[in-house]
Protein backbone atom coordinates (compact mmCIF):
# COMPACT_ATOMS: atom_id res chain seq x y z
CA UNK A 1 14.45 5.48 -14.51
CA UNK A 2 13.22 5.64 -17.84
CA UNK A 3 11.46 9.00 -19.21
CA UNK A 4 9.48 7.54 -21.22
CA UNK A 5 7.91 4.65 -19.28
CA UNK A 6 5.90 5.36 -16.08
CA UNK A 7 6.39 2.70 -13.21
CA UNK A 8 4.64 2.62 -9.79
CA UNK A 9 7.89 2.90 -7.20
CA UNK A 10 6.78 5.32 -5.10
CA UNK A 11 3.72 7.45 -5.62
CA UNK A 12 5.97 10.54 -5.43
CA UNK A 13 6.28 10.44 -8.78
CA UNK A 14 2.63 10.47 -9.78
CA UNK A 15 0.66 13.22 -9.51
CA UNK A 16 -2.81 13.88 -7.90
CA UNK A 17 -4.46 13.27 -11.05
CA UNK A 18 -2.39 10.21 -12.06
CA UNK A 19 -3.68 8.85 -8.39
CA UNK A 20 -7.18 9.87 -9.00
CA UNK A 21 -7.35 8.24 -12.72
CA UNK A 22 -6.50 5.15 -10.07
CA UNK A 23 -8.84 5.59 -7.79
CA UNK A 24 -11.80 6.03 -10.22
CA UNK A 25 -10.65 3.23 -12.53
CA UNK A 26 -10.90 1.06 -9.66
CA UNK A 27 -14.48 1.60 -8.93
CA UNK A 28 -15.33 1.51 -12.06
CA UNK A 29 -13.59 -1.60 -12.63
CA UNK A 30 -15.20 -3.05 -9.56
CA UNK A 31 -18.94 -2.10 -11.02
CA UNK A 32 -18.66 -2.87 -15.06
CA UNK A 33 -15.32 -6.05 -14.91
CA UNK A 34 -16.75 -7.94 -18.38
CA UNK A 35 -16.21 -4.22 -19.74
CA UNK A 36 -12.44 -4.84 -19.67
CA UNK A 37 -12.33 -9.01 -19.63
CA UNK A 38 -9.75 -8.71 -22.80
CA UNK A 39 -8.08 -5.20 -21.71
CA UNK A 40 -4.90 -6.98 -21.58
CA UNK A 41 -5.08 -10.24 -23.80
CA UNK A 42 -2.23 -11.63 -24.92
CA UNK A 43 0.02 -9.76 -22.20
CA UNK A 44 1.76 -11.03 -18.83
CA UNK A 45 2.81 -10.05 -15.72
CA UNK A 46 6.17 -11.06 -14.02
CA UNK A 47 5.89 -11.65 -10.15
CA UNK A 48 9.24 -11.35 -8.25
CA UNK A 49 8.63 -11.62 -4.20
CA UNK A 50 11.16 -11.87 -1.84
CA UNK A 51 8.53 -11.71 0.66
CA UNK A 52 5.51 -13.61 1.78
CA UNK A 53 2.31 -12.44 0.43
CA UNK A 54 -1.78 -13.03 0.47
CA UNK A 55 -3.05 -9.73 -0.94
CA UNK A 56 -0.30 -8.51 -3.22
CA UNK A 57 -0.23 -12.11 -4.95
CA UNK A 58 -4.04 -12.83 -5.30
CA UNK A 59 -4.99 -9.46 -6.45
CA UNK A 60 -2.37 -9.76 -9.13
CA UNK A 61 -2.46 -12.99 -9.93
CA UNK A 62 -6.69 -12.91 -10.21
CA UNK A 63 -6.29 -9.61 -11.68
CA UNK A 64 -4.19 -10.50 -14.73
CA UNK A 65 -6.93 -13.20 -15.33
CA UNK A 66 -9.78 -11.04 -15.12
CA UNK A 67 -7.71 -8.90 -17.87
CA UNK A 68 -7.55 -11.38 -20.60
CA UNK A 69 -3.59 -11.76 -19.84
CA UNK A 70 -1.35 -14.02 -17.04
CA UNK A 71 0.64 -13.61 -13.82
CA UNK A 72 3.52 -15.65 -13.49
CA UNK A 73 4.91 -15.98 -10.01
CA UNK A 74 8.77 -16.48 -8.58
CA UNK A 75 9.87 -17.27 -5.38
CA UNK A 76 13.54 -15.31 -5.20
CA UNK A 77 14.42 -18.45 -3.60
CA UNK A 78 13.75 -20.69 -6.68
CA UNK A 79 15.40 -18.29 -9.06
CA UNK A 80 18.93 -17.21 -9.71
CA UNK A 81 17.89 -13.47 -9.12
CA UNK A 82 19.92 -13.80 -5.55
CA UNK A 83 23.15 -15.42 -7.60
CA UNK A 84 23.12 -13.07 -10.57
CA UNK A 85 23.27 -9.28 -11.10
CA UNK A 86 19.84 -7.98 -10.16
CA UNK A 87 19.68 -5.39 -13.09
CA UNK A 88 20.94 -8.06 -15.82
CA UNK A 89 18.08 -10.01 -14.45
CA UNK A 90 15.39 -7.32 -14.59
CA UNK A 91 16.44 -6.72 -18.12
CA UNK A 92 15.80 -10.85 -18.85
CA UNK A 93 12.54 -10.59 -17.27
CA UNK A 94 11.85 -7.15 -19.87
CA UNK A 95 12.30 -9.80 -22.64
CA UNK A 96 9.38 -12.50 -21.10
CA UNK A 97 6.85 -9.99 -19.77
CA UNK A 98 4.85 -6.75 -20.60
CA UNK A 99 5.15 -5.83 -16.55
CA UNK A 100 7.12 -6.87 -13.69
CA UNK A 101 5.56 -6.31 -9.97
CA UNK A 102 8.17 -6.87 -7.17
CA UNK A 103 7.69 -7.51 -3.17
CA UNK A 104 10.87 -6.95 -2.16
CA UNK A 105 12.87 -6.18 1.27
CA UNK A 106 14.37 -3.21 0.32
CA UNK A 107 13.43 -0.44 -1.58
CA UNK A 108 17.03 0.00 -3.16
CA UNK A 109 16.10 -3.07 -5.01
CA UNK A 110 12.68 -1.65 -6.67
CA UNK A 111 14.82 1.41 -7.82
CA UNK A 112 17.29 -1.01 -9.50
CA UNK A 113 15.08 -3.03 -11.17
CA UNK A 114 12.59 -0.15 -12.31
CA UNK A 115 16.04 1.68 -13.91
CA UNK A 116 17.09 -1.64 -15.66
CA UNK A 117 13.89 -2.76 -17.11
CA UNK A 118 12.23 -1.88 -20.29
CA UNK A 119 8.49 -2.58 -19.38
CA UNK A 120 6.75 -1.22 -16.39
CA UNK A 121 7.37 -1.97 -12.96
CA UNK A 122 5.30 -2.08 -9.93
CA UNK A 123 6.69 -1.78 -6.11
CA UNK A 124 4.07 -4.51 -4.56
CA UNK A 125 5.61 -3.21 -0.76
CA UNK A 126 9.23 -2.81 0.31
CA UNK A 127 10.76 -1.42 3.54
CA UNK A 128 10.14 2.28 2.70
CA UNK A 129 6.72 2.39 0.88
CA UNK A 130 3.60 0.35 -0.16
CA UNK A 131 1.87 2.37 -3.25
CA UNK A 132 -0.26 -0.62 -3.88
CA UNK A 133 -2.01 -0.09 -0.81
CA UNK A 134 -2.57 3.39 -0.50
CA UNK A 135 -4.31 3.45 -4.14
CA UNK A 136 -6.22 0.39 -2.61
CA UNK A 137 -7.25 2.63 0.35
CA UNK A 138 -7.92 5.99 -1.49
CA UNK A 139 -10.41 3.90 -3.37
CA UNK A 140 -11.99 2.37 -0.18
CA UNK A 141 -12.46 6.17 1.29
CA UNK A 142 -13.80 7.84 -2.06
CA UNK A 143 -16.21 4.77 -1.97
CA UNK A 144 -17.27 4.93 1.58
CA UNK A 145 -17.17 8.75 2.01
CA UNK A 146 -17.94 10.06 -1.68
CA UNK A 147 -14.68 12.74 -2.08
CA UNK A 148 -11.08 12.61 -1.13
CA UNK A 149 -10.82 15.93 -0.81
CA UNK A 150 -10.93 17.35 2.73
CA UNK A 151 -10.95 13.94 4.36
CA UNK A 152 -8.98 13.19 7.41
CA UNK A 153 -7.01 10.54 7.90
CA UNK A 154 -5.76 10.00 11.34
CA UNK A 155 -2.66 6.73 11.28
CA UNK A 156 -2.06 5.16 14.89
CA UNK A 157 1.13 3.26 15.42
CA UNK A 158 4.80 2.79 13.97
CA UNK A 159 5.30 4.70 10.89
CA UNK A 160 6.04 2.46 8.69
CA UNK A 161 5.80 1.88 4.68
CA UNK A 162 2.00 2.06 4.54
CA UNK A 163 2.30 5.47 6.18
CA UNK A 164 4.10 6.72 4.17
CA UNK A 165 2.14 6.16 1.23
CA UNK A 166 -1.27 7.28 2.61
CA UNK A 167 0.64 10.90 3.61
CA UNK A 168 1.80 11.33 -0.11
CA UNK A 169 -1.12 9.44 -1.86
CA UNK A 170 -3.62 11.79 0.66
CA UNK A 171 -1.73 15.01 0.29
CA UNK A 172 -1.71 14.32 -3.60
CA UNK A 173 -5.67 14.48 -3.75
CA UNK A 174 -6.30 17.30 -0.91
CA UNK A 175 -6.75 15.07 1.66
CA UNK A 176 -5.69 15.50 5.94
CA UNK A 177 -2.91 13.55 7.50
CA UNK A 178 -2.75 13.34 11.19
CA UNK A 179 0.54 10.34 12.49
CA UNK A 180 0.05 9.54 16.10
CA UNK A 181 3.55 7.36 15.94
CA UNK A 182 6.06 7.42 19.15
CA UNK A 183 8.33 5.28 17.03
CA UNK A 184 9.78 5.14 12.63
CA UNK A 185 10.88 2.33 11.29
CA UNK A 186 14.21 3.12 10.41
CA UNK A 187 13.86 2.19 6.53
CA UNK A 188 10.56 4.00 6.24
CA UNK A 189 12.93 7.19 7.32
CA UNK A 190 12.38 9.94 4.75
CA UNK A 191 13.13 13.23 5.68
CA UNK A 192 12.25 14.84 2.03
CA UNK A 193 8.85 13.33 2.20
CA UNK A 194 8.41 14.83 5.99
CA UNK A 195 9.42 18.15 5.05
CA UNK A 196 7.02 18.22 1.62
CA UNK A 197 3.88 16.78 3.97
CA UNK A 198 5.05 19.64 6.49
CA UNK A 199 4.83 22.44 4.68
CA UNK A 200 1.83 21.63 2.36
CA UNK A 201 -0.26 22.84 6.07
CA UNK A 202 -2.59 19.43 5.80
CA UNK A 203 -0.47 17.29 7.39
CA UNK A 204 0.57 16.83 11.62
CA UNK A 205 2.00 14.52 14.04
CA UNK A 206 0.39 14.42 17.67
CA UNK A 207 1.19 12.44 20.72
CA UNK A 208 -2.89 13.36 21.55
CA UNK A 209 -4.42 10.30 20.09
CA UNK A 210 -7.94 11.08 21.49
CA UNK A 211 -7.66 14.17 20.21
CA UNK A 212 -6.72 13.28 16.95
CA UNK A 213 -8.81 10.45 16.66
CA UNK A 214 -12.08 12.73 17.94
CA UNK A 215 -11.38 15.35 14.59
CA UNK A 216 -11.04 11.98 12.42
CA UNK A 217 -12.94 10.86 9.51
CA UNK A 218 -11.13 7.76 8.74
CA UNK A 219 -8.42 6.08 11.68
CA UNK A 220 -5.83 3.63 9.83
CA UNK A 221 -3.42 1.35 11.80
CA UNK A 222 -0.80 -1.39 10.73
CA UNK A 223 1.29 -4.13 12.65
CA UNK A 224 3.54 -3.29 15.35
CA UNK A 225 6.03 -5.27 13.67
CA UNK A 226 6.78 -6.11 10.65
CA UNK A 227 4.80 -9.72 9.81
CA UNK A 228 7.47 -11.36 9.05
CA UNK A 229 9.20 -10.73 12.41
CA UNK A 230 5.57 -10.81 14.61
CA UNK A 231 6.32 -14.72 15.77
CA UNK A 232 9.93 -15.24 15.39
CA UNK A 233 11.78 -15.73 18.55
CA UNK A 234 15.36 -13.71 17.79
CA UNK A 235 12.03 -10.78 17.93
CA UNK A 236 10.61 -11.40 21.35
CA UNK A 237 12.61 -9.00 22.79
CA UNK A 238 11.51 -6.09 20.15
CA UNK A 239 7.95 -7.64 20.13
CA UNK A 240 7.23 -6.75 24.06
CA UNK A 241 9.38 -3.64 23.34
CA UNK A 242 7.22 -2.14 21.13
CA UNK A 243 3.92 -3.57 22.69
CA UNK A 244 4.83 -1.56 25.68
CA UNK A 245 5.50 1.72 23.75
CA UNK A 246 2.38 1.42 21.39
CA UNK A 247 -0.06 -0.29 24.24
CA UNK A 248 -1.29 3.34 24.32
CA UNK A 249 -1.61 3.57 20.77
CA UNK A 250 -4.03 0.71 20.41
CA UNK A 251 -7.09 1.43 18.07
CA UNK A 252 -9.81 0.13 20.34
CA UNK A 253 -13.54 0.06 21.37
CA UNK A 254 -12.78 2.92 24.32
CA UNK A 255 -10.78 5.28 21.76
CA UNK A 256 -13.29 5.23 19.36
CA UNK A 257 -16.15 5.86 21.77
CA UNK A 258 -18.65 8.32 19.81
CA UNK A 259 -16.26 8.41 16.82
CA UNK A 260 -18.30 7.67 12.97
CA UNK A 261 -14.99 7.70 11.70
CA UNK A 262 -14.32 4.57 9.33
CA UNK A 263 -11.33 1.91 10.60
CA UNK A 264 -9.10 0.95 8.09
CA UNK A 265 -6.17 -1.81 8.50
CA UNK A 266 -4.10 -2.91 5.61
CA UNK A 267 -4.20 -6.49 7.08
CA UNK A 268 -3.01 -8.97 8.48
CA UNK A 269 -3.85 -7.54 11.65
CA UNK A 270 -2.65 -8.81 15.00
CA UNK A 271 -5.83 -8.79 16.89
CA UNK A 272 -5.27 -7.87 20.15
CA UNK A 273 -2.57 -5.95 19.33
CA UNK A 274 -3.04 -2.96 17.58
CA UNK A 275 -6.23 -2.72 17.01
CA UNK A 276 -9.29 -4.76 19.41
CA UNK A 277 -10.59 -7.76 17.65
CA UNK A 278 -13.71 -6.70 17.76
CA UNK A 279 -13.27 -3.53 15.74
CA UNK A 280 -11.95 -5.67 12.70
CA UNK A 281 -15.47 -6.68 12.68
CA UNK A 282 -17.43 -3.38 13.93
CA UNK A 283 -19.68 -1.97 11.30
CA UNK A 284 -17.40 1.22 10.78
CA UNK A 285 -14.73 -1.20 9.82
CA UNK A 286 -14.03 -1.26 6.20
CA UNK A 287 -10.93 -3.87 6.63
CA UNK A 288 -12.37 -6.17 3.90
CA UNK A 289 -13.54 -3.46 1.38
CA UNK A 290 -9.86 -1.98 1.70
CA UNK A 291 -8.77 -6.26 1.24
CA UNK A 292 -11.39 -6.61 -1.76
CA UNK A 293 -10.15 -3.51 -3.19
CA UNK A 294 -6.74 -4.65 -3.92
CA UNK A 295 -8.10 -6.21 -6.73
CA UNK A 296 -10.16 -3.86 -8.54
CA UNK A 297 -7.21 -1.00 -7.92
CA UNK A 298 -4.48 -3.40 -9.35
CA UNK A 299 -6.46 -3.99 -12.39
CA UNK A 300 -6.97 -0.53 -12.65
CA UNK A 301 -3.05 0.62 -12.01
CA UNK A 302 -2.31 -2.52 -14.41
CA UNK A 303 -4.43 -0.52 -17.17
CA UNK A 304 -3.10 2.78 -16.11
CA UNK A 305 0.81 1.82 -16.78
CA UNK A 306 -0.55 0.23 -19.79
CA UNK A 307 -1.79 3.11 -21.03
CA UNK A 308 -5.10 1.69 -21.50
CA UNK A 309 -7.50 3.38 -18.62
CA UNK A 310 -10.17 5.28 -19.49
């Protein structure tokens, strides 16, 4: 990748205070927005997603309005990226637009595009991490809570993407990770990131949910299964699999019993599932901050590859 250009693959490769600069921009995005109405006039935003998308895509989309500049969205399926040479096409898109954000499948892909291109380039979620999120969700906690540092996070369920992001975007800014998770996705695999959260001594993996979730300030889950898998039929099998391993994993009304801690989901949620319906709507929930937040932290990682946040 280029040394010269910062892109958002992975948050490994920002530091603390890169993450931070995120986090605050955000906020302060959210409170003052006519302050930066023609930050980015005149400029676009290329939109490649293989996958489908409510969050990544609005957030963008509104956000590059709210800018001064445009979002331009492709289906892979209505372009020639899946006929062509992905890192020609990268470079054709580096011609049309000032960024590129892809939602792609796997994370192979973001790492070719991001080496090919000449303008900055966002991962908006592939199989292995989700930065987007986990500057969405930093934001949420420094908002709710007032610091990052110190906080403890405790994640319930498959380690997936989004986990990995919180445990480097949280170890970044001096935060405490706790993974209750019987079960990895195998893309999300990442022993080098493991080892680094390991030995930085603020970071664990427990079977002892109630335990974990009794020392928590803030208790995150995701889907058991990947959304685009939750209702298709060659998945039932995996789908009661994985309902019977997790059922004990299940962020619910009992679990939380006495617990202040907030409840964070990256949505969509299965309700039911892995976390009670009724917590999505419990006043410790913070669900639709974290979804709200998308927006003001996109702007705000928009401005910071631009070189333009304060």
């Amino acid at each position: 990748m280029s040394a010269t250009r910062q892109h958002l693959v992975s948050l490994r490769s920002w530091s603390g205070d890169d993450i931070h600069q995120v986090v605050e921009g955000g906020i302060r995005l959210k409170a003052e927005p006519r302050a930066f109405a023609t930050s980015l006039a005149g400029q676009s935003l290329g939109m490649l997603f293989q996958k489908t998308s409510t969050r990544t895509r609005c957030s963008s989309e509104v956000g590059m309005f709210q800018l001064g500049g445009q979002a331009v969205f492709l289906d892979w399926r209505s372009t020639n990226f899946g006929l062509a040479d992905l890192a020609d096409e990268a470079r054709v898109l580096s011609r049309y637009f000032d960024f590129i954000l892809v939602r792609f499948r796997r994370h192979a892909d973001v790492v070719t595009v991001a080496e090919a291109a000449g303008v900055p380039v966002m991962n908006g979620c592939c199989d292995r991490y989700h930065p987007l999120q986990a500057l969405c969700d930093l934001q949420t906690i420094q908002e709710r809570l007032g610091r990052l540092e110190g906080v403890h996070l405790v994640y319930l369920g498959v380690h997936n993407n989004v986990t990995n992001s919180l445990i480097t975007a949280g170890l970044r800014t001096g935060m405490h990770i706790t993974v209750a998770a019987p079960e990895i996705n195998a893309a999300a695999a990442n022993a080098e990131l493991l080892a680094e959260a390991r030995a930085s001594g603020r970071y664990q993996e427990t079977r002892d949910v109630r335990a974990a979730v009794a020392q928590a300030d803030v208790v995150y889950t995701d889907t058991w299964l990947d959304m685009q898998f939750f209702d298709d039929p060659e998945y039932a099998e995996e789908k009661t699999r994985r309902i019977e391993l997790l059922q004990p994993y299940q962020l619910n009304q009992t679990l939380l019993s006495g617990s202040r801690a907030i409840i964070m989901h990256c949505l969509p949620a299965h309700r039911g599932y892995e976390i009670e319906g009724a917590l999505v709507d419990d006043p410790r929930s913070v669900i639709f901050d974290q979804a709200e937040n998308r927006l003001h932290s996109q702007k705000a990682t928009l401005l910071k590859l631009a070189g333009l946040l304060p």
